[in-house]
Protein backbone atom coordinates (compact mmCIF):
# COMPACT_ATOMS: atom_id res chain seq x y z
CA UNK A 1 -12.37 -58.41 159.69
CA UNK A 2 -15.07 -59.64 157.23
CA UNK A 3 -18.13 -59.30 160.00
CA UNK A 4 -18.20 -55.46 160.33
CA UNK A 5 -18.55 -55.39 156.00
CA UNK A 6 -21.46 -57.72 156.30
CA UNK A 7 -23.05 -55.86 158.92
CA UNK A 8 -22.63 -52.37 157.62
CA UNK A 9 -26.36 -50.69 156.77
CA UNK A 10 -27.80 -54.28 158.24
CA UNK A 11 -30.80 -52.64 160.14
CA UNK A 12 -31.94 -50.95 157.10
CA UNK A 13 -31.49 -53.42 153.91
CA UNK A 14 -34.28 -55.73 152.95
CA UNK A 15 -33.46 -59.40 153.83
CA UNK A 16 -35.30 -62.40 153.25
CA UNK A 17 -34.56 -65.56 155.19
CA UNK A 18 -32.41 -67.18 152.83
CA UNK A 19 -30.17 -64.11 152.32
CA UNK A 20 -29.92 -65.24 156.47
CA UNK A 21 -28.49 -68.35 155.77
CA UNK A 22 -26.81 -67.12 153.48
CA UNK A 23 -24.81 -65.22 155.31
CA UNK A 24 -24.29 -67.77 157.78
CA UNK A 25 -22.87 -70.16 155.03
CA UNK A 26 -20.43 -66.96 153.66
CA UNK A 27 -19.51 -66.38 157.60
CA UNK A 28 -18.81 -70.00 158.74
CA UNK A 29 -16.72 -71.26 154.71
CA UNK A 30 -14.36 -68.03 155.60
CA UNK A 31 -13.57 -69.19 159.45
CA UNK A 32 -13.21 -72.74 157.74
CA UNK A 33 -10.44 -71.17 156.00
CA UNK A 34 -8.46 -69.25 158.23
CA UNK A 35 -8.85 -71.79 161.05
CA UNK A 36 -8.56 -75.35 160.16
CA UNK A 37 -7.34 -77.89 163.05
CA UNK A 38 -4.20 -80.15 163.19
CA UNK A 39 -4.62 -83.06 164.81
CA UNK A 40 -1.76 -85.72 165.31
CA UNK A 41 0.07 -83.92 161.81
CA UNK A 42 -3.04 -84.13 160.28
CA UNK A 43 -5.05 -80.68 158.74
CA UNK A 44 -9.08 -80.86 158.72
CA UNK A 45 -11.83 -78.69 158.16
CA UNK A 46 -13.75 -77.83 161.00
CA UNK A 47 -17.07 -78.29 161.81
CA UNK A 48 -20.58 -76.00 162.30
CA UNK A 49 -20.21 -77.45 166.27
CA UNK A 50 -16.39 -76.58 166.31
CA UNK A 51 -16.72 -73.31 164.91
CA UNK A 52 -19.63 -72.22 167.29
CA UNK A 53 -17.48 -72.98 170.38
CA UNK A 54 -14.45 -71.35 169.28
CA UNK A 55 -16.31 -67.92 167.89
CA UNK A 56 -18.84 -66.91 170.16
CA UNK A 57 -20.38 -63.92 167.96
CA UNK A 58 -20.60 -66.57 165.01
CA UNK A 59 -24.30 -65.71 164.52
CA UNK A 60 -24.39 -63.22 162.08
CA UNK A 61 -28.44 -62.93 161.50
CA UNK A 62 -28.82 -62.74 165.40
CA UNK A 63 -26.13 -59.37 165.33
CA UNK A 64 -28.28 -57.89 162.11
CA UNK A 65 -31.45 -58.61 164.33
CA UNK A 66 -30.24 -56.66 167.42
CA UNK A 67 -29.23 -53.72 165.21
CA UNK A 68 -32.57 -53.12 163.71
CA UNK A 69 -33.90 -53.48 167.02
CA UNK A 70 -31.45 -51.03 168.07
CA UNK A 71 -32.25 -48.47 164.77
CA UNK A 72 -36.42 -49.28 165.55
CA UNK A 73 -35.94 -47.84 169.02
CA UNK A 74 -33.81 -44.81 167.91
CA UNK A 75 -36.68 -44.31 165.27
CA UNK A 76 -39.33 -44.19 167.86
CA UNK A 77 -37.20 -41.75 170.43
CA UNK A 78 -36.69 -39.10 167.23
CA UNK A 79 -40.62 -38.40 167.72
């Protein structure tokens, strides 16, 4: 739900490397909320490794990467 926002006008804003991590950080605090893990009655926080097994798509810079690439070869076909 939150991914698409973050993503929308991606290949065409300005971004530095740590507005990157950034982004990774915002990405991986809001699936620590919505999916923490019971174990034995117990609630935790999950971890960076945890998370990247259960969400596959959980790089967000990688998915803003592929869409400029995708918008740079669109550019170059419109000649």
């Amino acid at each position: 739900m939150v991914k698409p926002d973050v993503l929308y006008g991606g290949e065409t804003r300005a971004m530095t490397e740590m507005d990157m991590k950034r982004l990774g950080t915002r990405e991986r605090k809001i699936l620590r909320i919505y999916g923490p893990a019971e174990e034995q009655g117990i609630w935790r926080i999950r971890t960076n490794q945890e998370l990247r097994k259960l969400y596959k798509d959980l790089d967000t810079a990688a998915a803003i990467n592929k869409m400029r690439l995708e918008w740079i070869e669109h550019a170059v076909r419109i000649d």
